[in-house]
Structures are given as structure tokens and as C-alpha cells.
Protein backbone atom coordinates (compact mmCIF):
# COMPACT_ATOMS: atom_id res chain seq x y z
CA UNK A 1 0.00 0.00 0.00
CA UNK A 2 0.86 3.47 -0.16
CA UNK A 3 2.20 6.08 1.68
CA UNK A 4 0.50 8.85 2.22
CA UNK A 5 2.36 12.52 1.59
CA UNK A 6 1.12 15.69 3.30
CA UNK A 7 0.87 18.68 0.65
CA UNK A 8 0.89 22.16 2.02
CA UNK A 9 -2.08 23.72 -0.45
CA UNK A 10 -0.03 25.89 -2.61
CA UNK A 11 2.13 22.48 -3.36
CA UNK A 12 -1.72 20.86 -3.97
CA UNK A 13 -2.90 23.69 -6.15
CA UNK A 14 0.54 23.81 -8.00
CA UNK A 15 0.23 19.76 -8.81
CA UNK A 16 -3.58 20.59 -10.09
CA UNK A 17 -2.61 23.25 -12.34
CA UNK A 18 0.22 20.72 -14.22
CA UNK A 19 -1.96 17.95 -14.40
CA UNK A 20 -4.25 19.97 -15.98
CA UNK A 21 -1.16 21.43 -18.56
CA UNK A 22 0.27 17.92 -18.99
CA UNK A 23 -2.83 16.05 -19.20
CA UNK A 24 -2.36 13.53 -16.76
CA UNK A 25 -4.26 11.67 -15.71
CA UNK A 26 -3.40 11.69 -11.54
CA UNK A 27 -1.76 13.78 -9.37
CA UNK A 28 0.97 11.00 -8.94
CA UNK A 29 1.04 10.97 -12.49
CA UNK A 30 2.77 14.74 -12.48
CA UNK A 31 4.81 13.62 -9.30
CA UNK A 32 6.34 10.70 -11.34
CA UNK A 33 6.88 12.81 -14.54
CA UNK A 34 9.00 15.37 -12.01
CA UNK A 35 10.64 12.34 -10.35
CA UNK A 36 12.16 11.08 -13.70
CA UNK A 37 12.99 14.65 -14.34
CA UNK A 38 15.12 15.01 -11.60
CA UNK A 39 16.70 11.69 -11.87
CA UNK A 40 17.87 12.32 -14.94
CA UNK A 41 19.32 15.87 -14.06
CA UNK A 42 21.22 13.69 -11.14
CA UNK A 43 22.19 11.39 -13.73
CA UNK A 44 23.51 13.72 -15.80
CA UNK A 45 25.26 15.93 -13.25
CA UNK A 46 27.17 12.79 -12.10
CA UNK A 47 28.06 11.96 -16.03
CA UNK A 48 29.60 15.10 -16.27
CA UNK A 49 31.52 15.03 -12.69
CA UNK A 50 32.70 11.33 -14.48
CA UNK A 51 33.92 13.25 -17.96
CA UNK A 52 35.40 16.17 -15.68
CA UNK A 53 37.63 13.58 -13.62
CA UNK A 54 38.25 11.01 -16.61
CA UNK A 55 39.62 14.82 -18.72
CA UNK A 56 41.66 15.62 -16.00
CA UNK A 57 43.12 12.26 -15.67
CA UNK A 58 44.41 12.10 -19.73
CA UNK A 59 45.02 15.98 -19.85
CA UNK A 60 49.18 15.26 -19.14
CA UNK A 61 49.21 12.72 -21.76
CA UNK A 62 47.33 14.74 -24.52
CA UNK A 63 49.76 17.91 -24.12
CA UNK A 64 52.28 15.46 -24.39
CA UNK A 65 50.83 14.02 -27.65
CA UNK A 66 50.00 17.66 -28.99
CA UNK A 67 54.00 18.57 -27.96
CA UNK A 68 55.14 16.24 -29.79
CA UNK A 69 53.13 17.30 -33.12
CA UNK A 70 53.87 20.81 -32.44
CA UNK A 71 57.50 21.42 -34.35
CA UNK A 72 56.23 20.14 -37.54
CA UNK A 73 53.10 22.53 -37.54
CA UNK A 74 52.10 24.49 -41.07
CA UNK A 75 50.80 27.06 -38.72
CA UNK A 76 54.56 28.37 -37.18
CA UNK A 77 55.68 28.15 -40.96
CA UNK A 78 52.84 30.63 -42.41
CA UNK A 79 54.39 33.46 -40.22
């Protein structure tokens, strides 16, 4: 069974006025659609805390690589 959640009535009248907008159905209908909404903003926040870490852990090598390509650029010879 369920459990049941106290609203405070501006939270109740703000739920009303989306499930009218959205066309749901229920009023748990518009708290799963914001559920899945903010699971995926937590999903993506921790994807990009992920990319963040995984760039700073190859960002030594790649200057390395880019060094090492550097001498024979066409850009130092158009000067």
C-alpha cells in the first residue's frame, strides 16, 4: 500500500494546475513525470563530474601528444 504525503495547499494547487497542462491523468502521475525529471538531471550531473575527472586524468598525456606534433606545424611556418 501506499504512503501517504502531506501537501501544504499551494504544493496541492501547483500539482492541479500541471496535471491539468500535462494532461495527466493523476496527481501521482505529475509527481512521477517530475521524479524522472530530476533523476535524470542527477544522472547527468554525475556523467559530467565522471567526464570532468576522466579529462583531467588524460590531460598530461594529450599535451604530451599535442607537444610532440607541435615542431612540424604548417601554422609556425605561415608566419
Amino acid at each position: 500500500m501506499g504512503k501517504p504525503l502531506m501537501l501544504q495547499e499551494a504544493d496541492d494547487e501547483r500539482i492541479e494546475s500541471l496535471k491539468k497542462r500535462l494532461n495527466a491523468r493523476t496527481k501521482i502521475d505529475v509527481v512521477r513525470s517530475a521524479l524522472d525529471l530530476l533523476e535524470r538531471d542527477a544522472e547527468r550531473t554525475e556523467r559530467v563530474a565522471r567526464w570532468r575527472k576522466a579529462a583531467g586524468v588524460v590531460a598530461p598525456e594529450s599535451r604530451a601528444a599535442l607537444r610532440d606534433f607541435r615542431p612540424g606545424s604548417r601554422l609556425r611556418r605561415l608566419d
